[in-house]
C-alpha atoms as a PDB file:
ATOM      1  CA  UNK A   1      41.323 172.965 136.092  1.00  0.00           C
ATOM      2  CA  UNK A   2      40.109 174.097 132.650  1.00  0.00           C
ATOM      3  CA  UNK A   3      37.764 176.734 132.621  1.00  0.00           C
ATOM      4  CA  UNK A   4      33.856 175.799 132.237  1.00  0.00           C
ATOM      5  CA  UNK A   5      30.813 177.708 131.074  1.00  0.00           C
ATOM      6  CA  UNK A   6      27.344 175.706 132.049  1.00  0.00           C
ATOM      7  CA  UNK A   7      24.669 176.184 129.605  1.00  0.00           C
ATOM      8  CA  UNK A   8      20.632 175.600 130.356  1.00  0.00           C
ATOM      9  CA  UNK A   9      18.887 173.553 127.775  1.00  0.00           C
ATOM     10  CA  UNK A  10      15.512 174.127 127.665  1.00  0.00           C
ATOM     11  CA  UNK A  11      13.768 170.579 127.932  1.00  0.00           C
ATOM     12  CA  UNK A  12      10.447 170.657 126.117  1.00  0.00           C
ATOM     13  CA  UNK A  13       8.821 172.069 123.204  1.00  0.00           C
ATOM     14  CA  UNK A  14      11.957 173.852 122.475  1.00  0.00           C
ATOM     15  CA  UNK A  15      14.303 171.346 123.228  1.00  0.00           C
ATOM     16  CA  UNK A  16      14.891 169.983 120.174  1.00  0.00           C
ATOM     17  CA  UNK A  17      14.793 173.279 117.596  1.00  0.00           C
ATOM     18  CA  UNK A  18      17.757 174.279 120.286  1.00  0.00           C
ATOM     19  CA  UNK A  19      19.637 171.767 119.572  1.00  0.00           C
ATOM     20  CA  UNK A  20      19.420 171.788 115.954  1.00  0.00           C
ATOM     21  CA  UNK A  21      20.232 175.202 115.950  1.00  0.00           C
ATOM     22  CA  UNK A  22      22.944 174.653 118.178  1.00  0.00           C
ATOM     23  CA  UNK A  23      24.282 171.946 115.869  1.00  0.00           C
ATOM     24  CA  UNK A  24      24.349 174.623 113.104  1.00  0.00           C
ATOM     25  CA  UNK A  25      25.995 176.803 114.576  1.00  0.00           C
ATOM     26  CA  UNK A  26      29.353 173.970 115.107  1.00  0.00           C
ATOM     27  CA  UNK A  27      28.004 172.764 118.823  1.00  0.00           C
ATOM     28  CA  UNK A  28      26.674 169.617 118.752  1.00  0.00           C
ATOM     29  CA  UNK A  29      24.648 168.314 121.751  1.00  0.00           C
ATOM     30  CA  UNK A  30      23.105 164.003 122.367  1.00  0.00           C
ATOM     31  CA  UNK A  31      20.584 163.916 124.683  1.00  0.00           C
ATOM     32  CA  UNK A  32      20.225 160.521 127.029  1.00  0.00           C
ATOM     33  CA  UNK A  33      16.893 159.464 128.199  1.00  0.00           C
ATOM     34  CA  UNK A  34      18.986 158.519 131.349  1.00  0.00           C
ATOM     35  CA  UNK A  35      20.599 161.906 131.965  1.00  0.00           C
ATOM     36  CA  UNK A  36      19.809 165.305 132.556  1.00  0.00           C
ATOM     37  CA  UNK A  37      23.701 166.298 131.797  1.00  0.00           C
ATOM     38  CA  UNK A  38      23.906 165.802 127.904  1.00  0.00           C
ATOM     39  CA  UNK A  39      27.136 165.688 125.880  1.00  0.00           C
ATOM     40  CA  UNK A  40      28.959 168.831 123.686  1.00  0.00           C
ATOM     41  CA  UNK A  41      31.649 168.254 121.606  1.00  0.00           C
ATOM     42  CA  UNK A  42      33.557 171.438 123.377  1.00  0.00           C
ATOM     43  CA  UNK A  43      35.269 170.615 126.716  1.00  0.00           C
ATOM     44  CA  UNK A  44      34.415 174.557 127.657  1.00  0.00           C
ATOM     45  CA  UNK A  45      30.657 173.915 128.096  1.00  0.00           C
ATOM     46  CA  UNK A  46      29.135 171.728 130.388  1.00  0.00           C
ATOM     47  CA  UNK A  47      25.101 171.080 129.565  1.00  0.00           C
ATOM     48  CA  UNK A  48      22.015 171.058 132.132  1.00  0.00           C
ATOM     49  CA  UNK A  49      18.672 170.022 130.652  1.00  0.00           C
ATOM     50  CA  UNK A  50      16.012 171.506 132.758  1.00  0.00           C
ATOM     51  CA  UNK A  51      12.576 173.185 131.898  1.00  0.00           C
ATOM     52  CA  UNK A  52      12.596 176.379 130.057  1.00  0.00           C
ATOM     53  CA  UNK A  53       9.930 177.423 132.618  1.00  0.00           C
ATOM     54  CA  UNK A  54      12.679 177.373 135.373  1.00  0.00           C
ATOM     55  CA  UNK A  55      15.908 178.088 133.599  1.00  0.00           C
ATOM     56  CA  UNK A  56      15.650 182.135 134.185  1.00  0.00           C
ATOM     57  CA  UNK A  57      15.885 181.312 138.117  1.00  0.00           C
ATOM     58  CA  UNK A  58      18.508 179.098 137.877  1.00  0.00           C
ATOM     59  CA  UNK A  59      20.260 181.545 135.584  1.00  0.00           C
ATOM     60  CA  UNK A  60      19.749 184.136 137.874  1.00  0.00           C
ATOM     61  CA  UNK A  61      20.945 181.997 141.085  1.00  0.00           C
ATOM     62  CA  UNK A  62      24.368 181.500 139.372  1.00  0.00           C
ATOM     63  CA  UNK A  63      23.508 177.749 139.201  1.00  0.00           C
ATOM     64  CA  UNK A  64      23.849 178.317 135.204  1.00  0.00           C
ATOM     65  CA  UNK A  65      25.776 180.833 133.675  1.00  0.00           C
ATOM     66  CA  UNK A  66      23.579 181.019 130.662  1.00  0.00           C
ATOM     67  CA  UNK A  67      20.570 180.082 129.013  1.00  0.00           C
ATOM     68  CA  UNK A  68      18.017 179.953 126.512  1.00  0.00           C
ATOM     69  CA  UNK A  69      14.494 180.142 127.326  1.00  0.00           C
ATOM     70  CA  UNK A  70      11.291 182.104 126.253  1.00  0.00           C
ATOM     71  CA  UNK A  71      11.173 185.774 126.827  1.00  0.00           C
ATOM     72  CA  UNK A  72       7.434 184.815 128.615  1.00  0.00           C
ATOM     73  CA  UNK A  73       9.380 182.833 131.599  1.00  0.00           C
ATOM     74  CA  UNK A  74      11.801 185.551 132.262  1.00  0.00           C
ATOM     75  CA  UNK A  75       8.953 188.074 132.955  1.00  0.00           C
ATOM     76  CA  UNK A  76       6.599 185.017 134.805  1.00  0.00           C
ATOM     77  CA  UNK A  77       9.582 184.778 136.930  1.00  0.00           C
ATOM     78  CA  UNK A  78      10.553 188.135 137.061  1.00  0.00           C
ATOM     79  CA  UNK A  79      14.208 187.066 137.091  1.00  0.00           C
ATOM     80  CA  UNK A  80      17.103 189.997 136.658  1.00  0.00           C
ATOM     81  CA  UNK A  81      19.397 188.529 133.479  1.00  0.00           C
ATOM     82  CA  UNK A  82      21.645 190.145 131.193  1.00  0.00           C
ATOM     83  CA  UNK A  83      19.610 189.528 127.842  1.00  0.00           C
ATOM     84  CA  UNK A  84      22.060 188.129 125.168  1.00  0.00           C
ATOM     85  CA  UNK A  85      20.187 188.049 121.929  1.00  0.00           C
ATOM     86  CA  UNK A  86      16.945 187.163 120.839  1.00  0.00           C
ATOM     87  CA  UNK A  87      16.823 184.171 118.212  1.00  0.00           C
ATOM     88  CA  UNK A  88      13.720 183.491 116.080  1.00  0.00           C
ATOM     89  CA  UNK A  89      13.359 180.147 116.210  1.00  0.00           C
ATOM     90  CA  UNK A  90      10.204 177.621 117.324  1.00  0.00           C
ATOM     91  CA  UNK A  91       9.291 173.938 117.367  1.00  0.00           C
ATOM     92  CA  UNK A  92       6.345 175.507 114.637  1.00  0.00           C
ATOM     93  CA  UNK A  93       7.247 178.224 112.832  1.00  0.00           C
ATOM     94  CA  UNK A  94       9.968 181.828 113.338  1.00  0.00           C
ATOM     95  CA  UNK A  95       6.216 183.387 114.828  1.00  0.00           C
ATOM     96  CA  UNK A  96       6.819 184.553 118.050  1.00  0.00           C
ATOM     97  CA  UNK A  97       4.801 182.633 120.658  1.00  0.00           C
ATOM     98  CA  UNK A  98       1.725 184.261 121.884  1.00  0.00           C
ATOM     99  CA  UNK A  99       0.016 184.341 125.361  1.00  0.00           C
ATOM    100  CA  UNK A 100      -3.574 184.932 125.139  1.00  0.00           C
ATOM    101  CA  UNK A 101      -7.016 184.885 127.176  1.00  0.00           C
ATOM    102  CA  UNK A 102      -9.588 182.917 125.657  1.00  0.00           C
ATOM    103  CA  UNK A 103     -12.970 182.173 126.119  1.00  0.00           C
ATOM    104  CA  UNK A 104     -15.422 179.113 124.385  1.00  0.00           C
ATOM    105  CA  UNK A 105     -16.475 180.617 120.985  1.00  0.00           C
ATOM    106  CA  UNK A 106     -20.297 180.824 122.469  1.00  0.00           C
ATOM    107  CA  UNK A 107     -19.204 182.744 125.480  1.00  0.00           C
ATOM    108  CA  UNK A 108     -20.984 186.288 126.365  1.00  0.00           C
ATOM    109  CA  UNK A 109     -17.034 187.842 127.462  1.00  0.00           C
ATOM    110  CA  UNK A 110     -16.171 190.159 125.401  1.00  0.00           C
ATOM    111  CA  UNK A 111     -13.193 191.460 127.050  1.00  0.00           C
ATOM    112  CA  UNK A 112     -11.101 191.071 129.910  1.00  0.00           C
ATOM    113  CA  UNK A 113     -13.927 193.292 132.163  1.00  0.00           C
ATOM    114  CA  UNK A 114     -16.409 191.068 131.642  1.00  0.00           C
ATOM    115  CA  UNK A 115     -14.238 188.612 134.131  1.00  0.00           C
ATOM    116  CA  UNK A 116     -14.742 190.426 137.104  1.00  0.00           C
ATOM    117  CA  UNK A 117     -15.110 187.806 139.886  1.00  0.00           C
ATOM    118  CA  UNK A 118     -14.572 185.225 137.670  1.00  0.00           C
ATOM    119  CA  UNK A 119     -12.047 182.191 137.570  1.00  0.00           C
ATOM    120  CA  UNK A 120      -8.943 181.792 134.822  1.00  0.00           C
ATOM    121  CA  UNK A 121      -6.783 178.896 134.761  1.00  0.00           C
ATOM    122  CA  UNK A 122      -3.321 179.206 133.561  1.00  0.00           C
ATOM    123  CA  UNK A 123       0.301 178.228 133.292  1.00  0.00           C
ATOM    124  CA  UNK A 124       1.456 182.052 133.555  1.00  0.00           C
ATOM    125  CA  UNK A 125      -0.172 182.874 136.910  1.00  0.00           C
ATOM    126  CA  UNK A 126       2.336 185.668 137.900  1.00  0.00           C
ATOM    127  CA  UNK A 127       1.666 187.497 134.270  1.00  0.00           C
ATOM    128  CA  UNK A 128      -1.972 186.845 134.037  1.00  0.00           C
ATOM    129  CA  UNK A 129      -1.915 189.086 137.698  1.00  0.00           C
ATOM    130  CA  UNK A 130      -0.650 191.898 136.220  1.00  0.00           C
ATOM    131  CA  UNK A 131      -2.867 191.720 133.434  1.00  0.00           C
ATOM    132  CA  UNK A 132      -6.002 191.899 135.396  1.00  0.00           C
ATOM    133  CA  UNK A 133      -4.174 194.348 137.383  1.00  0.00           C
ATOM    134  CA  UNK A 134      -3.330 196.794 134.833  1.00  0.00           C
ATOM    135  CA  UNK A 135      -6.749 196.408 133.659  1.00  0.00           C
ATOM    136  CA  UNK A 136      -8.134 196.683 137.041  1.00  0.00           C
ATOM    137  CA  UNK A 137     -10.067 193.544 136.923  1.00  0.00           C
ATOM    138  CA  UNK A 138     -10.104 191.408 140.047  1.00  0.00           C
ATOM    139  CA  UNK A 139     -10.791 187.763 139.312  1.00  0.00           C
ATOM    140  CA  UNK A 140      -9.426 184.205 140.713  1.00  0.00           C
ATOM    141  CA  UNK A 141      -6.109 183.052 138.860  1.00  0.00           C
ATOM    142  CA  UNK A 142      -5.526 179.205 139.012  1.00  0.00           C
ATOM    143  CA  UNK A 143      -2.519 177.603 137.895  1.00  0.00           C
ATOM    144  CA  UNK A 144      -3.141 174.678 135.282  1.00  0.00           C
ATOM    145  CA  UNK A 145      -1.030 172.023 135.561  1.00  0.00           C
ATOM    146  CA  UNK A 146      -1.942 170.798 131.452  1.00  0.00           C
ATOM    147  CA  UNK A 147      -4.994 170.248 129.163  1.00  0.00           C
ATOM    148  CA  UNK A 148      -5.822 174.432 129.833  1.00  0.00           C
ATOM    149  CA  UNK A 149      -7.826 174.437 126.640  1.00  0.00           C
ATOM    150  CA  UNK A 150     -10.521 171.477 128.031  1.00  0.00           C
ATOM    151  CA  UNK A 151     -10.898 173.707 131.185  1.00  0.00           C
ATOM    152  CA  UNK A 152     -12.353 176.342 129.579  1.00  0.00           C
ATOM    153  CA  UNK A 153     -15.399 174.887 128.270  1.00  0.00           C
ATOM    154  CA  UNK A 154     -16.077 173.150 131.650  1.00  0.00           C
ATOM    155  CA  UNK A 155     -14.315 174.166 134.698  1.00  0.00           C
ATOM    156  CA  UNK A 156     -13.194 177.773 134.569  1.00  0.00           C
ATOM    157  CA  UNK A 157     -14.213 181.149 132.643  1.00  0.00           C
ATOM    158  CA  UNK A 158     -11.363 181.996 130.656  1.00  0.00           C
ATOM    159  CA  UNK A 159      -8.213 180.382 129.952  1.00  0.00           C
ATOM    160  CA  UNK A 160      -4.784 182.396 129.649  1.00  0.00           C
ATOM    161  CA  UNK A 161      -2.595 179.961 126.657  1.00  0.00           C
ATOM    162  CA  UNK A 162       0.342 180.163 124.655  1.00  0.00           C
ATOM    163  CA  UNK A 163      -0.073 179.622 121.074  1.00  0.00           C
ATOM    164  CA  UNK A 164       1.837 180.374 117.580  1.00  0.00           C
ATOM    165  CA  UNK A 165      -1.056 179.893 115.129  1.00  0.00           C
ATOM    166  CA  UNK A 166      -4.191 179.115 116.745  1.00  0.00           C
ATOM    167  CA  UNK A 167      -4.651 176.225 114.832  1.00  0.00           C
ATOM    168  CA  UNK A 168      -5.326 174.375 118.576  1.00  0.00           C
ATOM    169  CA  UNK A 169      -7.439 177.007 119.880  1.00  0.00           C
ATOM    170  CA  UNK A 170      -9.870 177.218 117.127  1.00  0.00           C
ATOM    171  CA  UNK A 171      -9.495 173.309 116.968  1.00  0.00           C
ATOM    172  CA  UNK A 172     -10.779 173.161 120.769  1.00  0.00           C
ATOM    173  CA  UNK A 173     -13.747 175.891 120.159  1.00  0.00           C
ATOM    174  CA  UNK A 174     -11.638 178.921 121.528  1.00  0.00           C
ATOM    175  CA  UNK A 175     -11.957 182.792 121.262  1.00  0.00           C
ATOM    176  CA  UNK A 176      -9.205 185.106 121.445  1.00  0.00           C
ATOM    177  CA  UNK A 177      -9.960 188.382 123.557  1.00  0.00           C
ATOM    178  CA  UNK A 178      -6.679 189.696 123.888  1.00  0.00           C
ATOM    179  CA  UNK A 179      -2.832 189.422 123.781  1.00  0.00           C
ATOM    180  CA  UNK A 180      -1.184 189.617 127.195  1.00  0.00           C
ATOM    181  CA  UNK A 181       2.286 188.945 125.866  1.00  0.00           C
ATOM    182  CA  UNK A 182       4.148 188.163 122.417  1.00  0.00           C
ATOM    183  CA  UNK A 183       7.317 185.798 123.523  1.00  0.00           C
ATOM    184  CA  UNK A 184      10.831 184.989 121.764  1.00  0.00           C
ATOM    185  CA  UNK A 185      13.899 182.418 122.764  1.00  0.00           C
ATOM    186  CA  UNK A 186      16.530 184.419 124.629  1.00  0.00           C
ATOM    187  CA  UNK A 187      20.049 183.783 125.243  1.00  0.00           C
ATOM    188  CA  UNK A 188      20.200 184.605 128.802  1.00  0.00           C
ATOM    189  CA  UNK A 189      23.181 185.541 131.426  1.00  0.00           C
ATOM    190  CA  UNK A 190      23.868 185.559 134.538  1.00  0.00           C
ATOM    191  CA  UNK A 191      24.953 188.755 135.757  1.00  0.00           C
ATOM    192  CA  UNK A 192      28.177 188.072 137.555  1.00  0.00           C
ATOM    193  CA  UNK A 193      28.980 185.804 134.784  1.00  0.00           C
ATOM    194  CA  UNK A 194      28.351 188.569 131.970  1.00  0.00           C
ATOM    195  CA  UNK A 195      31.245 190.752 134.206  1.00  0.00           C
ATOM    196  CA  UNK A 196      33.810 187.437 134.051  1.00  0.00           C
ATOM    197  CA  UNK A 197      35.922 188.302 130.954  1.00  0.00           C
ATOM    198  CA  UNK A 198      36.679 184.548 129.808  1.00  0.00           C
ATOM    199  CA  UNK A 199      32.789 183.753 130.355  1.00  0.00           C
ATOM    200  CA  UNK A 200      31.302 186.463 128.535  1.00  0.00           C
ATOM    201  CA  UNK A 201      33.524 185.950 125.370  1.00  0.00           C
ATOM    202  CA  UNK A 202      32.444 182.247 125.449  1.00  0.00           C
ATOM    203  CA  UNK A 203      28.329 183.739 125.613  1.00  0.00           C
ATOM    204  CA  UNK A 204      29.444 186.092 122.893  1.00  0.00           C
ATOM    205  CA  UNK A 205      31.068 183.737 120.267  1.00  0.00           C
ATOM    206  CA  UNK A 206      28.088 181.185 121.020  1.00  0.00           C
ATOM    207  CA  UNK A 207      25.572 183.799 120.082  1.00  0.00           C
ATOM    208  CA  UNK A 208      27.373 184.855 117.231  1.00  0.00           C
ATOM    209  CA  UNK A 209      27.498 181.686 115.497  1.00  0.00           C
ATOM    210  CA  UNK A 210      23.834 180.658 116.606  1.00  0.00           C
ATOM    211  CA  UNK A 211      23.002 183.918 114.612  1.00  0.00           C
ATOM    212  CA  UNK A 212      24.908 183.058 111.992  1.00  0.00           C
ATOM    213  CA  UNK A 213      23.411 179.918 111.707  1.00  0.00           C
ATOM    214  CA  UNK A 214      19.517 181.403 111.673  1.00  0.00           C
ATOM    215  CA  UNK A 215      20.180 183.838 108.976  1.00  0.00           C
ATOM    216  CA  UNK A 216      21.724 181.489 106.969  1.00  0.00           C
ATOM    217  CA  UNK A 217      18.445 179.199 107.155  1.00  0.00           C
ATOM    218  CA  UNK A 218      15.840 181.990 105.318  1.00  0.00           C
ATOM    219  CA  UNK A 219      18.857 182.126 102.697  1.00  0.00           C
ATOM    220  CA  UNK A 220      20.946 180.216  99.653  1.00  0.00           C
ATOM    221  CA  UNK A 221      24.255 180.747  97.827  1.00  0.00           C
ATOM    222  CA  UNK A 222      23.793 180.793  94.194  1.00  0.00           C
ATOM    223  CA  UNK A 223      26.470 180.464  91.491  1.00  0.00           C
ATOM    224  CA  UNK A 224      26.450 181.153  87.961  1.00  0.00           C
ATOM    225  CA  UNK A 225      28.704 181.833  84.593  1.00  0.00           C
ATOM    226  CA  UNK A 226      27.927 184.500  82.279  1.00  0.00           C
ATOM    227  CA  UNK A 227      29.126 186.241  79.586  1.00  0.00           C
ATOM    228  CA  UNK A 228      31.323 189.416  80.352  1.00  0.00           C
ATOM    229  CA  UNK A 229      29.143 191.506  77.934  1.00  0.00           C
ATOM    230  CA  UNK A 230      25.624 190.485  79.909  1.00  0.00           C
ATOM    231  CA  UNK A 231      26.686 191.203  82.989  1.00  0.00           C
ATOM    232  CA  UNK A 232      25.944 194.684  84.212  1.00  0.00           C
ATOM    233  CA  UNK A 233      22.429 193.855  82.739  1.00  0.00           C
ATOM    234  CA  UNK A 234      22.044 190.867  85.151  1.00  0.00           C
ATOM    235  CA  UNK A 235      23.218 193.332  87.764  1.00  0.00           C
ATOM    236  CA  UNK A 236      21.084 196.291  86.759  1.00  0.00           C
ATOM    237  CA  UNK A 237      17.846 193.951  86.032  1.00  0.00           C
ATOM    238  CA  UNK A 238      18.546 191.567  89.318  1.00  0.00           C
ATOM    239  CA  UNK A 239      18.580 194.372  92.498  1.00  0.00           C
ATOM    240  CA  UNK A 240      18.386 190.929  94.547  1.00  0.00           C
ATOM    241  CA  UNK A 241      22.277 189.923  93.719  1.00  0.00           C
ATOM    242  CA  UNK A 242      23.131 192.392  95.878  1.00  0.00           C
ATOM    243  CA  UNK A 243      26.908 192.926  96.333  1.00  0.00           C
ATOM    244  CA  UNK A 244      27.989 189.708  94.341  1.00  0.00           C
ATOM    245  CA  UNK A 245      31.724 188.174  94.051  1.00  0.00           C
ATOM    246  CA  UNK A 246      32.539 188.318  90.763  1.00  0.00           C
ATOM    247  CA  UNK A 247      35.836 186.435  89.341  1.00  0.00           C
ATOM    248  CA  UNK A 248      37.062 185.941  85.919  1.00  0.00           C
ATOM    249  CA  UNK A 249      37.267 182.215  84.121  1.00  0.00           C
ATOM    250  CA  UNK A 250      39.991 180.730  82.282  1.00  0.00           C
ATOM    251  CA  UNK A 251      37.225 181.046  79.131  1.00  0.00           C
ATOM    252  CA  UNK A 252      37.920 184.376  77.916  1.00  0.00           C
ATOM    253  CA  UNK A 253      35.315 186.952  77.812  1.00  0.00           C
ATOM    254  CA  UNK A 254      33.321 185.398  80.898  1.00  0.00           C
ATOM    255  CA  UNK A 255      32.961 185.540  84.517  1.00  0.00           C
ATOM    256  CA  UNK A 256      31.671 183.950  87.575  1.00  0.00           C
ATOM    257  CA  UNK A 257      29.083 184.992  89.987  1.00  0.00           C
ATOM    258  CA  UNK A 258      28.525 184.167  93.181  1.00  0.00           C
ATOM    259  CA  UNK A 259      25.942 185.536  95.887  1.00  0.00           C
ATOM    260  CA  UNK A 260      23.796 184.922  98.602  1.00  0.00           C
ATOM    261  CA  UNK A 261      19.844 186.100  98.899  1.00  0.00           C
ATOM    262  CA  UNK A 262      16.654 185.204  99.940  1.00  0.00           C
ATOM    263  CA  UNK A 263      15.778 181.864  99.579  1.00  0.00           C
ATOM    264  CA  UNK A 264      11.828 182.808  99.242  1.00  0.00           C
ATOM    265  CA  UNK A 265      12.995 184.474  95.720  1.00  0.00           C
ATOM    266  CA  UNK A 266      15.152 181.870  93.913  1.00  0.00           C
ATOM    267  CA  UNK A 267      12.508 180.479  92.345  1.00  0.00           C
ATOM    268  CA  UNK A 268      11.714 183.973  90.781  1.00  0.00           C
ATOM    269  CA  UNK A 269      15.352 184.576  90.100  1.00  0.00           C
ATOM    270  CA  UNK A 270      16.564 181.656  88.432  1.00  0.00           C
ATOM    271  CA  UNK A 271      14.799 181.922  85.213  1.00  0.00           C
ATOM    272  CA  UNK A 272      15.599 185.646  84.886  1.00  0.00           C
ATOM    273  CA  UNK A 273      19.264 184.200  85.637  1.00  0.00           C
ATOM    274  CA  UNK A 274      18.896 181.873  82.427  1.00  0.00           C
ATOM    275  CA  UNK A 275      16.879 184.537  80.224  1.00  0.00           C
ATOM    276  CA  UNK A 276      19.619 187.552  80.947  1.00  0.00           C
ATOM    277  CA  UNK A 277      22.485 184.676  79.518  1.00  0.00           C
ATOM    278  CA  UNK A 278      23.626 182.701  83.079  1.00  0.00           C
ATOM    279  CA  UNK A 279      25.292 179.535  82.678  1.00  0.00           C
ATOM    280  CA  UNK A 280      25.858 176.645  84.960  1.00  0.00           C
ATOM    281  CA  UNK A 281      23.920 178.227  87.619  1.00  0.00           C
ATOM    282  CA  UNK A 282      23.794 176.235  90.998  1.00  0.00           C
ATOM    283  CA  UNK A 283      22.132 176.688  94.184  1.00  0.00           C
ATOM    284  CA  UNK A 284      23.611 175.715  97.384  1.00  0.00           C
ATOM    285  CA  UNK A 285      22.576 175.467 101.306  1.00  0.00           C
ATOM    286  CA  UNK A 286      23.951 177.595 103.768  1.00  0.00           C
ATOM    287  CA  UNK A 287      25.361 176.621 107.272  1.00  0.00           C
ATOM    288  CA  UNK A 288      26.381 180.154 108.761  1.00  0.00           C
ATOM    289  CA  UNK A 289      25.873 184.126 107.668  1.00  0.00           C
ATOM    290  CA  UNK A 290      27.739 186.107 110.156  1.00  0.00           C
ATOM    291  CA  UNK A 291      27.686 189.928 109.149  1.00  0.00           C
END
């Protein structure tokens, strides 16, 4: 029998930035409303969708190999993984995801001692303990099973949320009085798994290209054509084409020039690409950067 590495979807908010990043990086994953086993185009993987929330256990039970969930669920579940990578990516925005006690904007806390011997409703019950712990604060923790933010105006004292803006929580009337925990996607292992030689060079080469394919989205390839005589001007005036191939062209007395940078500073470089003499200057999308 061929040899199989079973991977742990997260199903949920980050469900479907995983699989486009996944998809970048040459894996590509369909999802069936009837199935929790989706397909992959590699007959080396097999696919479980289950809830990030509970994919650290199963990870660390050997059901799954590997993994990607939040770095928040691995410490919730205090489950012993080998950590693969961490990968920037959210169904919002490359902000890590925040976990934070709030209060209604009118309320008197002002800090997590001003819950003594109160009640806090949250999803993150095992983290929100050793918060009040560390901070010696002994108050009722109550596991929310949804809507957290309405329960804090009504049925409980303090709330304990994720969020990646706060957009929502200033939408619903919140405060923020502290930051228990600031949470990333992980590429998870099990640990026996991470000792099989076969399995951990399949983890490996997945989080490799997964990389590859997040760096390449904050960046673009540009090409250009410029005169021989311009060019260590461009290169002295442009510290952004950093390390560029250069070539010559059948046109004597002229090159090409090809690069990658920041994508946040093209449209600052292309018309100091045109006013030092470039030519013929095109910008391209990137699929993969692997260093």
């Amino acid at each position: 029998m061929s040899k199989k590495l079973r991977f742990g979807l997260p199903k949920g908010s980050l469900q479907e930035a995983t699989i486009e990043k996944l998809a970048k990086a040459g894996f590509n994953i369909q999802v069936s409303s009837r199935s929790y086993i989706p397909y992959v185009d590699d007959d080396e993987m097999e696919i479980r969708l289950i809830r990030a929330q509970e994919i650290s256990r199963y990870v660390e039970h050997g059901y799954l190999d590997c993994g990607i969930t939040g770095h928040d669920w691995i410490i919730e579940n205090g489950s012993k993984v080998h950590e693969v990578g961490e990968f920037l990516f959210s169904k919002v925005s490359r902000r890590p995801a925040r976990w934070v006690l709030c209060v209604p904007e009118n309320s008197p806390v002002k800090s997590v001692k001003d819950l003594q011997g109160k009640r806090i409703a949250t999803e993150v019950v095992n983290l929100t303990k050793k918060y009040l712990k560390k901070h010696g604060v002994k108050a009722e923790v109550e596991f929310s099973w949804g809507a957290t933010e309405v329960k804090a105006h009504e049925l409980v004292d303090a709330i304990v949320e994720v969020t990646e803006t706060g957009s929502s929580l200033k939408a619903n009337k919140l405060r923020i009085v502290d930051e228990l925990l600031s949470s990333t996607p992980r590429l998870i292992s099990n640990l026996a798994a991470w000792q099989d030689s076969w399995k951990r060079k399949k983890i490996e080469t997945l989080a490799l290209l997964l990389k590859g394919a997040l760096d390449a989205e904050a960046k673009v390839g540009l090409k250009m054509n410029i005169a021989e005589k311009n060019l260590q001007t461009l290169l002295t005036t442009l510290p952004a084409l950093r390390n560029p191939t250069i070539s010559n062209l059948s046109l004597e007395g002229w090159v090409a020039v090809e690069t990658i940078i920041d994508e946040k500073v093209v449209r600052d470089i292309i018309p100091k690409l045109k006013t030092a003499g470039a030519e013929g200057i095109i910008e391209y999308p990137l699929n993969k950067v692997v260093y």
